[in-house]
PDB file of N, CA and C in Angstrom:
ATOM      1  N   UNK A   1     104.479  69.223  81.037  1.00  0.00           N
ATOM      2  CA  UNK A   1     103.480  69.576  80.037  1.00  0.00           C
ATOM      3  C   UNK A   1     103.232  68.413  79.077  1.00  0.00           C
ATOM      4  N   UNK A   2     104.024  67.820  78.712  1.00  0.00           N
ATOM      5  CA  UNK A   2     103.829  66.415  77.725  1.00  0.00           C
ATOM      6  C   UNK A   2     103.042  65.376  78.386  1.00  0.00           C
ATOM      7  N   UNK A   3     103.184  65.593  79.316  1.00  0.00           N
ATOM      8  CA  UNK A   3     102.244  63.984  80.230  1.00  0.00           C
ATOM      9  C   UNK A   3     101.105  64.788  80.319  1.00  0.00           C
ATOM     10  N   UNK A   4     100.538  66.179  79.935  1.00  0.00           N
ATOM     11  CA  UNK A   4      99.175  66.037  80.352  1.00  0.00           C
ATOM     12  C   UNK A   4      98.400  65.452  79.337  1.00  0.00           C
ATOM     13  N   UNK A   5      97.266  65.052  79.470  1.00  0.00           N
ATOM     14  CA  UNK A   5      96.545  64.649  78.534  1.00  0.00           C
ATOM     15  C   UNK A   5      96.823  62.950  78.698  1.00  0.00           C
ATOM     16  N   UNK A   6      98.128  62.469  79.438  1.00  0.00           N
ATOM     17  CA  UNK A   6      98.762  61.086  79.045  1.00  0.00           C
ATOM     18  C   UNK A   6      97.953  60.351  80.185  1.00  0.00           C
ATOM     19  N   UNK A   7      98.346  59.131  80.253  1.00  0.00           N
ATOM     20  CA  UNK A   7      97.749  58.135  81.458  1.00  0.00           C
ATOM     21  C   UNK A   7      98.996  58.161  82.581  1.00  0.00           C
ATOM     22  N   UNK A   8     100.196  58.752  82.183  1.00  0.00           N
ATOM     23  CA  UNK A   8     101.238  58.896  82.765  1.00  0.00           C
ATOM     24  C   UNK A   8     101.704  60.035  83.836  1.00  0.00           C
ATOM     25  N   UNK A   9     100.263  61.320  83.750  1.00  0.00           N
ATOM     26  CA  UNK A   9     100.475  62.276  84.067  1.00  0.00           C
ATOM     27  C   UNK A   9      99.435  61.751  86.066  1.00  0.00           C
ATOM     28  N   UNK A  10     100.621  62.323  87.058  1.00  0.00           N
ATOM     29  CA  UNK A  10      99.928  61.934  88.613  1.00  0.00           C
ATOM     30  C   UNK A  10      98.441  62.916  88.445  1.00  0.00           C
ATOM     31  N   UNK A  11      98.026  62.005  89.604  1.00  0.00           N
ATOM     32  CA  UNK A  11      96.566  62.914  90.025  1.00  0.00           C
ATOM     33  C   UNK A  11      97.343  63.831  90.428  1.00  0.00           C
ATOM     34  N   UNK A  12      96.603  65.379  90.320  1.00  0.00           N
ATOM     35  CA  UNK A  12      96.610  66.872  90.758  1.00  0.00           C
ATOM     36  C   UNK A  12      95.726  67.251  91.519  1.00  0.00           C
ATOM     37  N   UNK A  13      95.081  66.079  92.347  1.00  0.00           N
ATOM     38  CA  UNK A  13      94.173  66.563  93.156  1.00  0.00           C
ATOM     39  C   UNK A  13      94.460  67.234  94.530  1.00  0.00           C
ATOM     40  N   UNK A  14      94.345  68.689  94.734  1.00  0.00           N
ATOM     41  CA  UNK A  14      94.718  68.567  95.919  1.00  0.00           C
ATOM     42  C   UNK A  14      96.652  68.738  95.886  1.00  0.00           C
ATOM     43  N   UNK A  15      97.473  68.938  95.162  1.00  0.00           N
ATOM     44  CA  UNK A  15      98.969  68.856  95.479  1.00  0.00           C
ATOM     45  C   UNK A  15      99.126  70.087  94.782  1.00  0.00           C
ATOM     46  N   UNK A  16     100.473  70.695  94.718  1.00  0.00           N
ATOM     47  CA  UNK A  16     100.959  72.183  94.326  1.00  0.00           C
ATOM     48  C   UNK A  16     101.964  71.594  93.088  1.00  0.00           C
ATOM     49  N   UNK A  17     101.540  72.715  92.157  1.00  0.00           N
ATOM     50  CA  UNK A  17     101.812  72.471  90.439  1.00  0.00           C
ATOM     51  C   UNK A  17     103.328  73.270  90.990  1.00  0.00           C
ATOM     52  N   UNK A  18     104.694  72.938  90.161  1.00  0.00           N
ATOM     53  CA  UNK A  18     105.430  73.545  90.429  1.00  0.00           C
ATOM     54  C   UNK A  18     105.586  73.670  89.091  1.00  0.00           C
ATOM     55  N   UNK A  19     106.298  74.895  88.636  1.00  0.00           N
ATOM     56  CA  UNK A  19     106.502  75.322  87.184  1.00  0.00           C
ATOM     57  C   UNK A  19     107.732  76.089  87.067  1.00  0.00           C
ATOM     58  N   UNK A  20     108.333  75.898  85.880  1.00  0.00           N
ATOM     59  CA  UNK A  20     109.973  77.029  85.536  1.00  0.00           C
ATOM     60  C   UNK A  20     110.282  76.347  84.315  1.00  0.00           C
ATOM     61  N   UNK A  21     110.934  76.718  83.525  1.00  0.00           N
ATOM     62  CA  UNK A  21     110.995  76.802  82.146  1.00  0.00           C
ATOM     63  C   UNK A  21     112.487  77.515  81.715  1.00  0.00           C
ATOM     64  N   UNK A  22     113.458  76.856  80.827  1.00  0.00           N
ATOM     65  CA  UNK A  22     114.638  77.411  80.330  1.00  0.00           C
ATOM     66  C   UNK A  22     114.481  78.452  79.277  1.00  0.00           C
ATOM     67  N   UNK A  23     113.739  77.997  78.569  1.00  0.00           N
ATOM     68  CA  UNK A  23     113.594  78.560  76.824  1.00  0.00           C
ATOM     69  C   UNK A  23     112.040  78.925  77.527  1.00  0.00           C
ATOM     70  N   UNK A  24     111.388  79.728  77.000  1.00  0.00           N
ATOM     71  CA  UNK A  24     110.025  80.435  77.156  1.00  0.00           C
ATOM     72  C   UNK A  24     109.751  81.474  76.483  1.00  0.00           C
ATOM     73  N   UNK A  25     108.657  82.134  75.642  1.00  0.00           N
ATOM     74  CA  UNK A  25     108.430  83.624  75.768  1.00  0.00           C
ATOM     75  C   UNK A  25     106.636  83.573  76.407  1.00  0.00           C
ATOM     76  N   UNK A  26     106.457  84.752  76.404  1.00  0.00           N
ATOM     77  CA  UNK A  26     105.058  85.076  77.091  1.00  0.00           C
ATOM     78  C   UNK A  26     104.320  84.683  76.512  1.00  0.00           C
ATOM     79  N   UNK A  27     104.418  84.456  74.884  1.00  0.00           N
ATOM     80  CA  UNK A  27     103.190  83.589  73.777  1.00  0.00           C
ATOM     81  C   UNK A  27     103.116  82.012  74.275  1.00  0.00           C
ATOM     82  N   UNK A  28     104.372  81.625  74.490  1.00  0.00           N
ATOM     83  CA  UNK A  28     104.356  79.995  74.801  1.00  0.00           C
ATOM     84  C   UNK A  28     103.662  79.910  76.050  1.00  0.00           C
ATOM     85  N   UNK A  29     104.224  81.018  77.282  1.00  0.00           N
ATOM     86  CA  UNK A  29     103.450  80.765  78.555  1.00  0.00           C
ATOM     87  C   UNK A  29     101.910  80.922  78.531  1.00  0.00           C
ATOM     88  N   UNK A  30     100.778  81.902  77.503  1.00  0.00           N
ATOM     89  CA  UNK A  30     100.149  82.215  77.307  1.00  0.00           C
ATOM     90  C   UNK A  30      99.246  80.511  76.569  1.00  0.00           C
ATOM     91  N   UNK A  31     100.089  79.910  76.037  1.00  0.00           N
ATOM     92  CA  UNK A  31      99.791  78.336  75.241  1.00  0.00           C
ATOM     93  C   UNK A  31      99.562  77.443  76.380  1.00  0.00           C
ATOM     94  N   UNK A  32     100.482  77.626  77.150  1.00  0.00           N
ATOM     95  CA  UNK A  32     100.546  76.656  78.495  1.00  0.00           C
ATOM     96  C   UNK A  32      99.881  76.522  79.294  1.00  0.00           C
ATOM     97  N   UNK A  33      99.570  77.222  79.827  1.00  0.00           N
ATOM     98  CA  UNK A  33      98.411  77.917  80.640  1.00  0.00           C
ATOM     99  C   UNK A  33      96.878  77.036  80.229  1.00  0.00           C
ATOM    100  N   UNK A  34      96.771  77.776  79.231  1.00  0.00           N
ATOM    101  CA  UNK A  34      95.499  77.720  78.638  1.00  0.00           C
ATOM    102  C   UNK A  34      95.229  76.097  78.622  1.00  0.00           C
ATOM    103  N   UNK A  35      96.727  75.107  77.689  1.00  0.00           N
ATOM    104  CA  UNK A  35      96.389  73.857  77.881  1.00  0.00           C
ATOM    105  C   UNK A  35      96.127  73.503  79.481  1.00  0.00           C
ATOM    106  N   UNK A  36      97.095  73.765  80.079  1.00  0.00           N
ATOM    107  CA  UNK A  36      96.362  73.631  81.840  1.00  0.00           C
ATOM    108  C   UNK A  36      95.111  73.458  81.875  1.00  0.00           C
ATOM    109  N   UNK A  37      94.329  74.635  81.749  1.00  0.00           N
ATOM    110  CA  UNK A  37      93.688  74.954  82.335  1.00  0.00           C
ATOM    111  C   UNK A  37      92.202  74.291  81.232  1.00  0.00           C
ATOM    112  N   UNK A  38      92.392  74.223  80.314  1.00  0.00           N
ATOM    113  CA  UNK A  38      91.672  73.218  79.385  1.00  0.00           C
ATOM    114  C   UNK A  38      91.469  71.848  79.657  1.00  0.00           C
ATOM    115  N   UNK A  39      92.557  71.007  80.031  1.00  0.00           N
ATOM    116  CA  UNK A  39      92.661  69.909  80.822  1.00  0.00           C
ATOM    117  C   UNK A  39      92.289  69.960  82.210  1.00  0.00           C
ATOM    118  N   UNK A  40      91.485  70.658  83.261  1.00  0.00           N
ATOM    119  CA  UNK A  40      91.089  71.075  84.216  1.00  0.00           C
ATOM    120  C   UNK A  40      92.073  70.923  84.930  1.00  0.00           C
ATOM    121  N   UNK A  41      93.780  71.085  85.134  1.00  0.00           N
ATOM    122  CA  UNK A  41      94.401  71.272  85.918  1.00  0.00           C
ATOM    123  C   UNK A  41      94.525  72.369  87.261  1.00  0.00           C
ATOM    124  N   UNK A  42      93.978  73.496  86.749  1.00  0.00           N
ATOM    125  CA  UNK A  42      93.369  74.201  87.679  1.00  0.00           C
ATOM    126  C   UNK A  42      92.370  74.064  88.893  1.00  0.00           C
ATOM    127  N   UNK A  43      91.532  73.390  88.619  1.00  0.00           N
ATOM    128  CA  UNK A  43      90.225  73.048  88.947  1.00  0.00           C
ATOM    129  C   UNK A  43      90.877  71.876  90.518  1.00  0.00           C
ATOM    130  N   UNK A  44      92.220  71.425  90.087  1.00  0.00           N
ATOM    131  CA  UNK A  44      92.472  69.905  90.765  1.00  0.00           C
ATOM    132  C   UNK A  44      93.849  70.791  91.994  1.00  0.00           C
ATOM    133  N   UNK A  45      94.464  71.656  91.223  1.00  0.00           N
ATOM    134  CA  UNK A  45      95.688  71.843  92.367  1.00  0.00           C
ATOM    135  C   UNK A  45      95.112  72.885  93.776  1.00  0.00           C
ATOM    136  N   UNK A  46      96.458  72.697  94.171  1.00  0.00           N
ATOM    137  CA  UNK A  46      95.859  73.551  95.819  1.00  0.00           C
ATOM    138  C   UNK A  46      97.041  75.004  95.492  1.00  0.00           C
ATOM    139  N   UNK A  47      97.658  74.890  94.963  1.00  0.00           N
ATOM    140  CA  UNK A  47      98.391  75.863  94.504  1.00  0.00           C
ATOM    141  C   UNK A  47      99.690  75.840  93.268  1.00  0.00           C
ATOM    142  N   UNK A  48     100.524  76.862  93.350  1.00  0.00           N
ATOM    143  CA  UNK A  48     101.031  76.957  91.596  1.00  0.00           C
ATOM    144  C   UNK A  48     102.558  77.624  92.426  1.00  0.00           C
ATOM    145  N   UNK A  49     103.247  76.881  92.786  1.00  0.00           N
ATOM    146  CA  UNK A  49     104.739  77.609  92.782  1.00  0.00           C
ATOM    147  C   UNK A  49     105.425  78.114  91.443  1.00  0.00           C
ATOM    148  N   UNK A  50     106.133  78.982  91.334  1.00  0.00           N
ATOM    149  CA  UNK A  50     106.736  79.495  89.898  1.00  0.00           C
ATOM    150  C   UNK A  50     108.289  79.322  90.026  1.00  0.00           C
ATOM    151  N   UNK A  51     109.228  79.035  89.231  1.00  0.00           N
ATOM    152  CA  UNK A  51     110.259  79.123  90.048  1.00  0.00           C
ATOM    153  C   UNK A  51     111.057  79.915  88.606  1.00  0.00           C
ATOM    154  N   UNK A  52     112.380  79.719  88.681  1.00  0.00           N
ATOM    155  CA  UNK A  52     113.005  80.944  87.743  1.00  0.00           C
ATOM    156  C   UNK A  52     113.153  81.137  86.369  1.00  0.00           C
ATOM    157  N   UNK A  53     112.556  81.846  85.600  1.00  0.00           N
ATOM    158  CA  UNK A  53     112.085  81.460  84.244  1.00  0.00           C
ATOM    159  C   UNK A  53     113.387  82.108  83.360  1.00  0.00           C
ATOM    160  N   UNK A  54     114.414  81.523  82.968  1.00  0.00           N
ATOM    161  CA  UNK A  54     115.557  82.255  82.102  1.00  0.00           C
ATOM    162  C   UNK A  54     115.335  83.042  81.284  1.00  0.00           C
ATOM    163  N   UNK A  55     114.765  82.504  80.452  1.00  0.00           N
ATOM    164  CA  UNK A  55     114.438  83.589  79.053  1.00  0.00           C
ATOM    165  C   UNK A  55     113.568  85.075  79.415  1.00  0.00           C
ATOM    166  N   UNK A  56     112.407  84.701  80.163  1.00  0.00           N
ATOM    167  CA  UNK A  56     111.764  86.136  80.784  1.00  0.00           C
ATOM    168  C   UNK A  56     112.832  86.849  81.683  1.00  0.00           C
ATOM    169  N   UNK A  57     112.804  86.048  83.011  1.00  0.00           N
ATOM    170  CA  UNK A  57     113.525  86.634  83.725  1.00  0.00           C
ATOM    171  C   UNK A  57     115.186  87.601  83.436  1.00  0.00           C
ATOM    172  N   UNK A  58     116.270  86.999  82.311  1.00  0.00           N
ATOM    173  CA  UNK A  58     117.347  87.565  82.004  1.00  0.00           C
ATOM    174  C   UNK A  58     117.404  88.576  81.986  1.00  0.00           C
ATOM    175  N   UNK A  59     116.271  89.222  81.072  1.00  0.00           N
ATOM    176  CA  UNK A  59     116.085  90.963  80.312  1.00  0.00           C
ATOM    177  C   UNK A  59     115.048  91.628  81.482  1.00  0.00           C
ATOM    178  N   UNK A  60     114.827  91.511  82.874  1.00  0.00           N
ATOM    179  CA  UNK A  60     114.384  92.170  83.594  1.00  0.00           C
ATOM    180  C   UNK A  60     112.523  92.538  82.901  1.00  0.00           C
ATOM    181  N   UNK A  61     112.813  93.658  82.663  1.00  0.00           N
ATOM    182  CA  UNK A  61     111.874  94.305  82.854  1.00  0.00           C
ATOM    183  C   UNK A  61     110.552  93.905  81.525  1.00  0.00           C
ATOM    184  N   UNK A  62     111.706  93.412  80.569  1.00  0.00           N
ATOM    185  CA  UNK A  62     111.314  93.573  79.013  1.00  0.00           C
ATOM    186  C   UNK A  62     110.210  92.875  79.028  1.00  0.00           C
ATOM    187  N   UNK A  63     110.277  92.098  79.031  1.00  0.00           N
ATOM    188  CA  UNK A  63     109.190  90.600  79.093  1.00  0.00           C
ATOM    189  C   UNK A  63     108.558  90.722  80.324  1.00  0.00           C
ATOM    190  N   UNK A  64     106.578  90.669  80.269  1.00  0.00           N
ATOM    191  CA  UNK A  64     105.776  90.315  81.343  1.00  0.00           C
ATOM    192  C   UNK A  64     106.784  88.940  82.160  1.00  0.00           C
ATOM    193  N   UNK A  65     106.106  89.051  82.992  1.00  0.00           N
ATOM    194  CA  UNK A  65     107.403  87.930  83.782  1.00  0.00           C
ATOM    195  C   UNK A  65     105.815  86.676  83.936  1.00  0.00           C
ATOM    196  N   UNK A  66     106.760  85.388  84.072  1.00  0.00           N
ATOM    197  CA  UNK A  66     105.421  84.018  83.940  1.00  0.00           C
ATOM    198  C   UNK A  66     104.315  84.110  85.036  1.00  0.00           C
ATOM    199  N   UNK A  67     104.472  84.876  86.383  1.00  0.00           N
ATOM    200  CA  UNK A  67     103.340  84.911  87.153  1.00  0.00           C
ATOM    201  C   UNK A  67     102.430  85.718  87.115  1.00  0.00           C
ATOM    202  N   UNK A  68     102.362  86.472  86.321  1.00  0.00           N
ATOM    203  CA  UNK A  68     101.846  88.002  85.821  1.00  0.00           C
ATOM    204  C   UNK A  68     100.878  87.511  85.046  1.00  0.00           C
ATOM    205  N   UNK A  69     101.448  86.459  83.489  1.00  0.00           N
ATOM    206  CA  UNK A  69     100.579  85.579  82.667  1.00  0.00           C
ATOM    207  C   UNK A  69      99.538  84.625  83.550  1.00  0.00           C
ATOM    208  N   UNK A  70     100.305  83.899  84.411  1.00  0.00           N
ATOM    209  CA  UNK A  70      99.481  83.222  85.137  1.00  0.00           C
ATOM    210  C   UNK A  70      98.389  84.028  85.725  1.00  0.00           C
ATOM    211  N   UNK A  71      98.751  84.856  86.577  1.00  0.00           N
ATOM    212  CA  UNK A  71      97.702  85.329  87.080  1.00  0.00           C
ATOM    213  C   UNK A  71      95.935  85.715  86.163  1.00  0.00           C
ATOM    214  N   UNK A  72      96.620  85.761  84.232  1.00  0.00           N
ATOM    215  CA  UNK A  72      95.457  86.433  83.644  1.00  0.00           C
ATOM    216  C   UNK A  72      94.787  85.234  84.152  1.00  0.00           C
ATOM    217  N   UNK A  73      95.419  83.903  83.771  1.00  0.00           N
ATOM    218  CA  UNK A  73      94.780  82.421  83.349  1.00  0.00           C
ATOM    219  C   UNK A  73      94.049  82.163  84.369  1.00  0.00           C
ATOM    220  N   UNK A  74      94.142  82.653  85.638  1.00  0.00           N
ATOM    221  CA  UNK A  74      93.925  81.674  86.931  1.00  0.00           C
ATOM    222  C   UNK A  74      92.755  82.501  88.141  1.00  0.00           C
ATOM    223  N   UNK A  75      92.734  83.821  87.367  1.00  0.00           N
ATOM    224  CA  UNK A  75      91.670  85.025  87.847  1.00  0.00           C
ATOM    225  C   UNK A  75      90.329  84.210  88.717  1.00  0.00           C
ATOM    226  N   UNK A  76      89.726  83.014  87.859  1.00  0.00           N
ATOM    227  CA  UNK A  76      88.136  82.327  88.662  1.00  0.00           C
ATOM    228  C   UNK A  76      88.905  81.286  89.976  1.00  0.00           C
ATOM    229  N   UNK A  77      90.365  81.004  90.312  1.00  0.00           N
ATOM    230  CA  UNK A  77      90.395  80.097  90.953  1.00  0.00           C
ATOM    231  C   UNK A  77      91.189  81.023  92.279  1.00  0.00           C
ATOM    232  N   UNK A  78      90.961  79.780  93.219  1.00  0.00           N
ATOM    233  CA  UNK A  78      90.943  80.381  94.845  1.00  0.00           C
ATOM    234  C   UNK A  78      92.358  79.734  95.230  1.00  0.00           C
ATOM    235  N   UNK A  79      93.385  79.338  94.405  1.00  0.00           N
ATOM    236  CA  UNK A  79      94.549  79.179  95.069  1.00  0.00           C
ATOM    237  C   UNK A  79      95.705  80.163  95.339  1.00  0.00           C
ATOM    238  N   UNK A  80      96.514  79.714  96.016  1.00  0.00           N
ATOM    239  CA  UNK A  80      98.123  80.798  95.934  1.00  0.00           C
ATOM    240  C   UNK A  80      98.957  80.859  94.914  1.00  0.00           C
ATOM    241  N   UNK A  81      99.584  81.618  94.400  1.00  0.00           N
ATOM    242  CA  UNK A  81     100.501  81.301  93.040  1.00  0.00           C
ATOM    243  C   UNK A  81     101.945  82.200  93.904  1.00  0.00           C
ATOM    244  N   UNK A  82     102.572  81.102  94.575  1.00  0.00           N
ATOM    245  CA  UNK A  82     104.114  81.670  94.880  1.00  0.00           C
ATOM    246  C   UNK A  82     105.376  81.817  93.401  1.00  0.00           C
ATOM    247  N   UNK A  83     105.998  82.719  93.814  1.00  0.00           N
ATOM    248  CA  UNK A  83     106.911  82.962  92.914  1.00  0.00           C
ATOM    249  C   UNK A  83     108.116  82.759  93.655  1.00  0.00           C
ATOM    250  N   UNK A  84     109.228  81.685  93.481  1.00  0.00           N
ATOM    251  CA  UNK A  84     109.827  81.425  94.301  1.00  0.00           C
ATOM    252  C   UNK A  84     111.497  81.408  93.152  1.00  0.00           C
ATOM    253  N   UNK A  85     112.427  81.977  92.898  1.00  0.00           N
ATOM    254  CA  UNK A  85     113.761  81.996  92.191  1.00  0.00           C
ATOM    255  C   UNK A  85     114.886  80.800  93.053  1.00  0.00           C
ATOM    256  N   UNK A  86     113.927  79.752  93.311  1.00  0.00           N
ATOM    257  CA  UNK A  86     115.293  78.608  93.895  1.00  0.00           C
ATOM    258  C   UNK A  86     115.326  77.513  93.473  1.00  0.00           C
ATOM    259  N   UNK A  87     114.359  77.617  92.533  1.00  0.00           N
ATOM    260  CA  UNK A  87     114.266  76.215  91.347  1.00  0.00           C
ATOM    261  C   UNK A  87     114.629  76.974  89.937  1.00  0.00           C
ATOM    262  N   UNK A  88     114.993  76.228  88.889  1.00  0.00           N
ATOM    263  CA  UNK A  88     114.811  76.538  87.633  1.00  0.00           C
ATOM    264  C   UNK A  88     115.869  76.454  86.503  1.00  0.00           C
ATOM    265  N   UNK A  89     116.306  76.946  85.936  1.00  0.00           N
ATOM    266  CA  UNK A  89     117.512  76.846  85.330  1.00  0.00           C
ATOM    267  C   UNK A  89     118.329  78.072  85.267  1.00  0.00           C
ATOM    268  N   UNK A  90     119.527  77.329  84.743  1.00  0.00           N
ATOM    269  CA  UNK A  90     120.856  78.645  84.955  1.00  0.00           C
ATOM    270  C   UNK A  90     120.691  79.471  86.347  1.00  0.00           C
ATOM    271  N   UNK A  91     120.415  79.094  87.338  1.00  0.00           N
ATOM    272  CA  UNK A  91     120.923  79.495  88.677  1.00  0.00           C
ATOM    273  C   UNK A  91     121.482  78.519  89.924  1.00  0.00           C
ATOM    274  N   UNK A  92     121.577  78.710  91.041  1.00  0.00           N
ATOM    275  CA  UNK A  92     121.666  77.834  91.924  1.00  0.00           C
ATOM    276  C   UNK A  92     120.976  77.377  92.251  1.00  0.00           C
ATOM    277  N   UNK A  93     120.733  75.760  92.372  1.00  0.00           N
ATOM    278  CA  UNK A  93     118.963  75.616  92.566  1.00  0.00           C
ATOM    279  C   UNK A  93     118.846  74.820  93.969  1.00  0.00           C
ATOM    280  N   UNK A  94     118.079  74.747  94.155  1.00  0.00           N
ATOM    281  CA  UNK A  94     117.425  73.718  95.603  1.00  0.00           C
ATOM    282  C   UNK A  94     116.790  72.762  95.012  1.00  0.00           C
ATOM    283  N   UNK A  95     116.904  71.524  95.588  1.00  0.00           N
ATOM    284  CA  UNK A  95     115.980  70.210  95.308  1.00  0.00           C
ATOM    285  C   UNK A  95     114.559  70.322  95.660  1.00  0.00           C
ATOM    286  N   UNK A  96     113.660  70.006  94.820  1.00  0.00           N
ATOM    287  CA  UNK A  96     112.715  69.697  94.923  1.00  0.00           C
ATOM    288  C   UNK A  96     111.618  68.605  94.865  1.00  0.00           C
ATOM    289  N   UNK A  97     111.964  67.949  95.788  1.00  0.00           N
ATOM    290  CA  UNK A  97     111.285  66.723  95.510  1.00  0.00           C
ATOM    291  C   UNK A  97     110.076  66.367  94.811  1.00  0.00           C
ATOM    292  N   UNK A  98     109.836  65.076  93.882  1.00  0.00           N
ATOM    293  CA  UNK A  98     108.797  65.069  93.593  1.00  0.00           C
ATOM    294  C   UNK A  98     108.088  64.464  94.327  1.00  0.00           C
ATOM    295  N   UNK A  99     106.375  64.494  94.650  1.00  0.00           N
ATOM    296  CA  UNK A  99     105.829  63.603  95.285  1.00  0.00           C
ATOM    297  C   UNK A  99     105.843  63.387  96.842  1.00  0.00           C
ATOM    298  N   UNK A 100     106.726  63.919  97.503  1.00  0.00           N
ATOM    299  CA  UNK A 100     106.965  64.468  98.823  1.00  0.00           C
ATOM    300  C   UNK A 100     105.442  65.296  99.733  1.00  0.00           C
ATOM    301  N   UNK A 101     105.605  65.268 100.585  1.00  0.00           N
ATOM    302  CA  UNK A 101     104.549  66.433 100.894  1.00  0.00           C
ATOM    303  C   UNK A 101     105.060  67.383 101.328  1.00  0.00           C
ATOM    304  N   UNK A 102     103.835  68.427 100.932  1.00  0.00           N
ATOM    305  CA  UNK A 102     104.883  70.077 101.433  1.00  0.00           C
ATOM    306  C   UNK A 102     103.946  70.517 101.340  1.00  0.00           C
ATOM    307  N   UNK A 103     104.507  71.490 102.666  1.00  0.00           N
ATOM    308  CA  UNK A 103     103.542  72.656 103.510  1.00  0.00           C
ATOM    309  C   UNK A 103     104.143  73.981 102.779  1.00  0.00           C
ATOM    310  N   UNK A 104     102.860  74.374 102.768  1.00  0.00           N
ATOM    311  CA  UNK A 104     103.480  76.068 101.962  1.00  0.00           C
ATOM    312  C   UNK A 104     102.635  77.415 103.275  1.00  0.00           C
ATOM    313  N   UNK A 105     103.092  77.976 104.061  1.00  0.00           N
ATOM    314  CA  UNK A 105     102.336  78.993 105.012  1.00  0.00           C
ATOM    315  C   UNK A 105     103.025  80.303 104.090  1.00  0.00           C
ATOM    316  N   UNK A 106     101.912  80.833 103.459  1.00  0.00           N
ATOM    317  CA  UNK A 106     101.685  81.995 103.098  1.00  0.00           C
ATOM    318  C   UNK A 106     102.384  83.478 103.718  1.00  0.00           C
ATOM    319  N   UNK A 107     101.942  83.382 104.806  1.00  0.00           N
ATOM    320  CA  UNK A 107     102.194  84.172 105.611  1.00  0.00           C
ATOM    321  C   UNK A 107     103.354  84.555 105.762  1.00  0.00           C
ATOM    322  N   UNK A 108     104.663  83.587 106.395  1.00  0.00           N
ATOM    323  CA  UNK A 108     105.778  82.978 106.333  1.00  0.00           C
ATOM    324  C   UNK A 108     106.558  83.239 105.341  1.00  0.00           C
ATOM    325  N   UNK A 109     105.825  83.215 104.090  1.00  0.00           N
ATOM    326  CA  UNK A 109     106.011  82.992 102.533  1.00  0.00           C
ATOM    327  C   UNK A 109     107.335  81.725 102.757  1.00  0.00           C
ATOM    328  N   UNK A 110     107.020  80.798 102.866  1.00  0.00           N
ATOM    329  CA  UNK A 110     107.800  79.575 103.286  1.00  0.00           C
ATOM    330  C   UNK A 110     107.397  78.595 102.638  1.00  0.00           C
ATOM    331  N   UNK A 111     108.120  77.262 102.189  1.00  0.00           N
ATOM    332  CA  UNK A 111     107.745  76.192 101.554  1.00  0.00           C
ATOM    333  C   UNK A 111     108.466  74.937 102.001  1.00  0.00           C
ATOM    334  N   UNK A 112     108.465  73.849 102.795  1.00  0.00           N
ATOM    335  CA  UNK A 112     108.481  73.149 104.220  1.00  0.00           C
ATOM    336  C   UNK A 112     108.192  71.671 103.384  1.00  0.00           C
ATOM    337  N   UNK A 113     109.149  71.059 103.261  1.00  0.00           N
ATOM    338  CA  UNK A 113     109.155  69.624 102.560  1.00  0.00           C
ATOM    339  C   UNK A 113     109.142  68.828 103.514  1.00  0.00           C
ATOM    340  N   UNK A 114     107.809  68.071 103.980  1.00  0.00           N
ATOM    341  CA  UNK A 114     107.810  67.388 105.385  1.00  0.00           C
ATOM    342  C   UNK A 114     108.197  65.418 104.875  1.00  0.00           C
ATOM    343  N   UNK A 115     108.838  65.128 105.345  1.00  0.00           N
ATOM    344  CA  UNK A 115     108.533  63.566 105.822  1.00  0.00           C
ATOM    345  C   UNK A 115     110.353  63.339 105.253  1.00  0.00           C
ATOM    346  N   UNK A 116     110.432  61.995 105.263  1.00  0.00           N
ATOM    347  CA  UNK A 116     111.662  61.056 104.257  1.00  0.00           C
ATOM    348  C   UNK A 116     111.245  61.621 102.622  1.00  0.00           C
ATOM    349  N   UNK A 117     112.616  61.822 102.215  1.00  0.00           N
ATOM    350  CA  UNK A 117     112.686  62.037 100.436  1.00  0.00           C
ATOM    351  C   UNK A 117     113.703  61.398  99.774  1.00  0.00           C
ATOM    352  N   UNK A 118     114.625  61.485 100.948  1.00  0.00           N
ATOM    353  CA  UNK A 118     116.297  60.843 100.237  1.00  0.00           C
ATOM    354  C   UNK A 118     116.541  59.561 100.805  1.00  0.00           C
ATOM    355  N   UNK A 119     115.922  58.503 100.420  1.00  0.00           N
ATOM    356  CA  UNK A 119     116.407  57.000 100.702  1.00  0.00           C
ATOM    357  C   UNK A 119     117.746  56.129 100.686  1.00  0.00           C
TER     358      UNK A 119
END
């Protein structure tokens, strides 16, 4: 979120936004979003992985959960928004490369990190 707006932040053309957050509530995700989507980040990705949000997620039920918010933000656009609990904080996580390419089949509900990552 700090690199948007920067000269530092990659093209989003075309690649999948991955998102998860330690500290969060639904007002901040509701802030986030919006900057997204103000900065036409929307407009540029091919999709929106979610991965495990601590602060929502802990208390279950209490808190709208972050893909729920997303979904208000993202209603005019034609991508996938996976919700995936194997990134994020305070759990066990999986690597996720940055910059890698990756296949996501829907269907499958699968997410497929193709080529060299670990040099």
């Amino acid at each position: 979120m700090h690199l948007v707006g920067t000269k530092y932040l990659p093209d989003m053309t075309d690649k999948i936004l991955f998102i998860e957050s330690y500290r969060t509530s639904p007002n901040e995700c509701q802030r986030r979003f919006e900057h997204l989507r103000l900065a036409g980040m929307f407009d540029k990705v091919k999709a929106v992985v979610i991965g495990y949000n601590y602060d929502l997620q802990k208390n279950g039920d209490s808190y709208p959960q972050m893909e729920d918010i997303l979904l208000q933000y993202t209603k005019q656009y034609d991508f996938p928004i996976i919700k995936c609990n194997d990134f994020g904080h305070k759990i066990a996580n999986s690597i996720v490369p940055v910059g890698v390419d990756t296949k996501i089949d829907i269907e499958k509900k699968k997410i497929e990190f193709i080529g060299e990552f670990l040099k």
